[in-house]
C-alpha atoms as a PDB file:
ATOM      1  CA  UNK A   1      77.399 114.287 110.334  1.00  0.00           C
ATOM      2  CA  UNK A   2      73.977 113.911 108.534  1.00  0.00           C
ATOM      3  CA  UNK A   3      73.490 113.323 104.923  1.00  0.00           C
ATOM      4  CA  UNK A   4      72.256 116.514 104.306  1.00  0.00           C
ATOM      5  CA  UNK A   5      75.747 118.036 105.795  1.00  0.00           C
ATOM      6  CA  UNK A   6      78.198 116.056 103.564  1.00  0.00           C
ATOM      7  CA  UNK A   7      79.398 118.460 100.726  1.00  0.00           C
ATOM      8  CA  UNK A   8      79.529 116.970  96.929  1.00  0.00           C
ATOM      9  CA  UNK A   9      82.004 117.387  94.622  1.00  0.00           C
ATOM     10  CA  UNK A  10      80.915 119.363  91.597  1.00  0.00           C
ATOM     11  CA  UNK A  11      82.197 116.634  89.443  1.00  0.00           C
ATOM     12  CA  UNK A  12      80.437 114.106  91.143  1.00  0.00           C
ATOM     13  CA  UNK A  13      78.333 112.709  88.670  1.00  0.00           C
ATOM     14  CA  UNK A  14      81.209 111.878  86.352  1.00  0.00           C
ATOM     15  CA  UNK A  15      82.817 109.299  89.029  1.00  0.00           C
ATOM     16  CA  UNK A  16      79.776 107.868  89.727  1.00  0.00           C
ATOM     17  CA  UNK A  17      79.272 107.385  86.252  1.00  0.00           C
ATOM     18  CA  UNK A  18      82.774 105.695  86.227  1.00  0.00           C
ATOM     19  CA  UNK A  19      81.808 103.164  89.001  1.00  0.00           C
ATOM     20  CA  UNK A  20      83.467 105.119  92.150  1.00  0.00           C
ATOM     21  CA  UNK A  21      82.227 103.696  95.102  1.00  0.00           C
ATOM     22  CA  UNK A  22      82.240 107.065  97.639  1.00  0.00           C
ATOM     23  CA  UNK A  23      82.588 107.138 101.436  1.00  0.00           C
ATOM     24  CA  UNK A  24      82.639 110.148 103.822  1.00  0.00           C
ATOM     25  CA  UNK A  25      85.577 112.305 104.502  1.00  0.00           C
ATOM     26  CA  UNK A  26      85.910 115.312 106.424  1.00  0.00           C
ATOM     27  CA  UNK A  27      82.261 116.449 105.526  1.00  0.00           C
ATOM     28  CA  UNK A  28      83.019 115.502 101.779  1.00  0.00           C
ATOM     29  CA  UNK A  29      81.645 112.070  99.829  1.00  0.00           C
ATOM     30  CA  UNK A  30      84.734 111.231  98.247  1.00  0.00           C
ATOM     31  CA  UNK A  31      85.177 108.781  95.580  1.00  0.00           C
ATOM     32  CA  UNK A  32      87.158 105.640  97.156  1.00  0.00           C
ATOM     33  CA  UNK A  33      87.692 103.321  94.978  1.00  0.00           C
ATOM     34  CA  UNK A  34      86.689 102.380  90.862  1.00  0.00           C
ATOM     35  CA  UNK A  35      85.710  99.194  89.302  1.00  0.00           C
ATOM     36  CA  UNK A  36      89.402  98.859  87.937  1.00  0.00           C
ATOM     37  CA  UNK A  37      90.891  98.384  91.238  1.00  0.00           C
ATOM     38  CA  UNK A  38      94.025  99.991  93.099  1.00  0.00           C
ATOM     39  CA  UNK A  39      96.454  97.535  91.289  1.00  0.00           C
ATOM     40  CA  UNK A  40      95.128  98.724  87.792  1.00  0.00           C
ATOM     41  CA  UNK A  41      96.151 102.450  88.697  1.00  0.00           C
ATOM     42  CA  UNK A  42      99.386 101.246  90.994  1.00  0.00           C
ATOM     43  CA  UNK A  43     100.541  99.655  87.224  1.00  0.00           C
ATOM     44  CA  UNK A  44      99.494 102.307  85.085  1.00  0.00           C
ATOM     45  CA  UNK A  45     101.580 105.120  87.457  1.00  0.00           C
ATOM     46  CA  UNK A  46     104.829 102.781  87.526  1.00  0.00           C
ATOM     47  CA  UNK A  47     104.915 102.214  83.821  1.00  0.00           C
ATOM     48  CA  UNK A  48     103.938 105.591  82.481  1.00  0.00           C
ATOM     49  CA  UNK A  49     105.091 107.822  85.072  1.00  0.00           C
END
C-alpha cells in the first residue's frame, strides 16, 4: 500500500501530539506505542482496574 492509501484516524493529531509513534495496519496508521512505554500503561491497568 502507498502512502496516499493508508487511512488516518480523525483523532490523529492528538496522539501525535502525545508522542505516538504510528505504523501501518490494515490500510490504517495506527498509533503503536507512546513515550511512557507499555510497562507505564501495563501498571496503571493492574492497579486501577
Amino acid at each position: 500500500m502507498t502512502g496516499d492509501e493508508t487511512k488516518h484516524l480523525p483523532l490523529e493529531d492528538l496522539h501525535r501530539a502525545a508522542g505516538a509513534r504510528f505504523g501501518a495496519f490494515a490500510g490504517w496508521s495506527m498509533p503503536l506505542t507512546y513515550p511512557a512505554g507499555v510497562m507505564k500503561e501495563h501498571l496503571h491497568t493492574r492497579e486501577h482496574a
